[in-house]
Protein backbone atom coordinates (compact mmCIF):
# COMPACT_ATOMS: atom_id res chain seq x y z
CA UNK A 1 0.00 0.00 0.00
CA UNK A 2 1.26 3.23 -0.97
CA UNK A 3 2.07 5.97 1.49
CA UNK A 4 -0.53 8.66 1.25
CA UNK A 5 1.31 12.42 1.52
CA UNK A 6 -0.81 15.01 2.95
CA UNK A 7 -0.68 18.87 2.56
CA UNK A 8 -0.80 21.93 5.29
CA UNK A 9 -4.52 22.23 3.89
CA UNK A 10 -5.46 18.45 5.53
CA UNK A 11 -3.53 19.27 8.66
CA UNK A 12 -4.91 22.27 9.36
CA UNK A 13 -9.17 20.80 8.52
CA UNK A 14 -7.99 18.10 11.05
CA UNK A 15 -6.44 20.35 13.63
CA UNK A 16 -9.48 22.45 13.19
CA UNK A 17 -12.18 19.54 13.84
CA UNK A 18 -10.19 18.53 16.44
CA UNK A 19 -10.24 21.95 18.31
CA UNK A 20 -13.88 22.00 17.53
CA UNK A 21 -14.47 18.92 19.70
CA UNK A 22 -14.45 16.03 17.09
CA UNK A 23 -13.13 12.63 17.93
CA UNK A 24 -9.91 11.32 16.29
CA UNK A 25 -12.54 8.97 14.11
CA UNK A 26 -14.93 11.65 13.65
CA UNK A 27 -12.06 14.31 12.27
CA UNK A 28 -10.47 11.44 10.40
CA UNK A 29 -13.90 10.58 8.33
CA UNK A 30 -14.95 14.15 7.84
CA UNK A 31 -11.41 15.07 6.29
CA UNK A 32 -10.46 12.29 4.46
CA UNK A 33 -7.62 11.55 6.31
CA UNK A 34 -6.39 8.05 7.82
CA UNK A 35 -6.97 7.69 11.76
CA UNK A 36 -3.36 6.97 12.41
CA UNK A 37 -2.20 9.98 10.85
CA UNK A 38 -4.99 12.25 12.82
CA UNK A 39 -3.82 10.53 15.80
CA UNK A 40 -0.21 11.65 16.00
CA UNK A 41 -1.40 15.10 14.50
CA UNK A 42 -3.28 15.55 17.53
CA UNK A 43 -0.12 15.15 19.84
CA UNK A 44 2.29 17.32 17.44
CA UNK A 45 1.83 21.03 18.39
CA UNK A 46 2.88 22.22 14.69
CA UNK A 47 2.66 20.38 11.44
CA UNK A 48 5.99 18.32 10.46
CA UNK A 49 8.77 19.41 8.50
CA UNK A 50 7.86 17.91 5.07
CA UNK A 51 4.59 19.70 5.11
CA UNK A 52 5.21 23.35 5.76
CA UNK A 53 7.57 24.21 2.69
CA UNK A 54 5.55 23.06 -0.65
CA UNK A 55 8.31 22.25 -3.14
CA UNK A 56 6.66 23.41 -6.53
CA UNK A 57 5.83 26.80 -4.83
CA UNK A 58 6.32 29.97 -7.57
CA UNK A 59 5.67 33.67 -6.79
CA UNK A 60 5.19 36.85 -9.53
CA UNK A 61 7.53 39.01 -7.82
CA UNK A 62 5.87 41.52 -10.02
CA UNK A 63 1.89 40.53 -8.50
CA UNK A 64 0.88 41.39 -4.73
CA UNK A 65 2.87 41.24 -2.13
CA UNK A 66 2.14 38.18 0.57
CA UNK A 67 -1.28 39.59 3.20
CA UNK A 68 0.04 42.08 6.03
CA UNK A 69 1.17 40.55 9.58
CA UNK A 70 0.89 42.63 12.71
CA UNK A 71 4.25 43.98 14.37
CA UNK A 72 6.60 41.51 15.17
CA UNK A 73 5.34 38.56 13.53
CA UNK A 74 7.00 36.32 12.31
CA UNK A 75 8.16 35.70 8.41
CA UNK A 76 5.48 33.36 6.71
CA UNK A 77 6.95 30.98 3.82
CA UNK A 78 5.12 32.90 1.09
CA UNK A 79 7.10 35.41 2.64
CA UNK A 80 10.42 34.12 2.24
CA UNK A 81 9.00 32.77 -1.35
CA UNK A 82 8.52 36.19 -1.98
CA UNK A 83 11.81 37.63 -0.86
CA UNK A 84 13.16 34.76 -3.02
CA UNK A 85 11.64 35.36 -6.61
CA UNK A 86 12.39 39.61 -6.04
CA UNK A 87 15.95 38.43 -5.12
CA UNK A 88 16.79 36.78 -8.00
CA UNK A 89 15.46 39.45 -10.31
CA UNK A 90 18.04 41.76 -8.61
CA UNK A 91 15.74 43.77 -6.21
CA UNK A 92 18.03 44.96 -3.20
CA UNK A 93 16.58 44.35 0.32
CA UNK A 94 15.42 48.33 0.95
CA UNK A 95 12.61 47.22 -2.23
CA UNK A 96 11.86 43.92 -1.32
CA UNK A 97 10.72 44.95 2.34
CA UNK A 98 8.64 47.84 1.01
CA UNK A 99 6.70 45.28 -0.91
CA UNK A 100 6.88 43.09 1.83
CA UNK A 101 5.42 45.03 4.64
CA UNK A 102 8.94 44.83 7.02
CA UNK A 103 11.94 46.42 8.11
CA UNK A 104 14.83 46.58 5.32
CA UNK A 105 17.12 44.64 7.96
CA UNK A 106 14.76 41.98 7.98
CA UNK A 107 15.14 41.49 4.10
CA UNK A 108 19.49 42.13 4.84
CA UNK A 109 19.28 39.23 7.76
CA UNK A 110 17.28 36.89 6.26
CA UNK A 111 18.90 36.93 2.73
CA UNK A 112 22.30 37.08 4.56
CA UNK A 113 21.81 33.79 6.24
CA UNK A 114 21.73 31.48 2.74
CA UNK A 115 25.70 32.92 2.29
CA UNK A 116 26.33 29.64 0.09
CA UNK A 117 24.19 30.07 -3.02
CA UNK A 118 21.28 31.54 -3.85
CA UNK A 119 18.68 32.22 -1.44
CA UNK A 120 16.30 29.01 -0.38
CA UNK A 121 12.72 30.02 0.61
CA UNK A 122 12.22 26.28 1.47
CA UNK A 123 15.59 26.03 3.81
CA UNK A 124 15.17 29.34 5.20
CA UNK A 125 11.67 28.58 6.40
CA UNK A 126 12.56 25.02 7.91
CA UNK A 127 15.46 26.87 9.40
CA UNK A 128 13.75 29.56 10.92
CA UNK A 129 11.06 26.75 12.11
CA UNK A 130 14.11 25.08 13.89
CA UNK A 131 16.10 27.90 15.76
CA UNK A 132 12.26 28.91 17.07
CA UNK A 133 12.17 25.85 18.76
């Protein structure tokens, strides 16, 4: 039997039945999801790894910029995705944070963290995931 790979979207239906009071069978059936996999979901406090940086992901650095966070929030992966695709087109950081909504050290830090290569929206995010912990 193959292994069935779920996305952020089923994660976050399940957490959501969950919170609402549903059983691990009940949010299981009404998401689609097997029972084992809701089970250990409902012990994790965030979604794993594998899940939280989409691989095929593609931004138009030249469309809207990712939806506004409140002060101090942290960077989102569309986010980084974003800071990515404007990077690459040879944006400097002072632009991309204008379009991004944050401070132009933000832009400086984060880009200045991938020194090896070009800038990894995917890494970054899994990094940033891991020195939050």
């Amino acid at each position: 039997m193959a292994k069935t790979r779920y996305t952020l979207d089923d994660w976050n239906a399940v957490r959501e039945r969950l919170r609402l009071g549903d059983t691990v069978r009940g949010a299981a059936e009404a998401c689609g999801v097997n029972r084992g996999a809701v089970l250990r979901w409902s012990h994790m406090g965030e979604p794993p790894d594998w899940m939280v940086a989409p691989m095929g992901y593609e931004v138009d650095p030249e469309g809207p910029a990712p939806a506004g966070r409140s002060a101090g929030q942290r960077l989102s992966f569309e986010d980084r995705a974003y800071i990515a695709a404007m990077s690459s087109q040879g944006c400097g950081p002072a632009e991309i944070a204008l379009k991004v909504g944050v401070h132009r050290t933000t832009v400086a830090r984060e880009l200045a963290r991938c020194a090896e290569g070009a800038y990894d929206p995917r890494e970054a995010h899994l990094d940033a995931r891991r020195r939050a912990r």
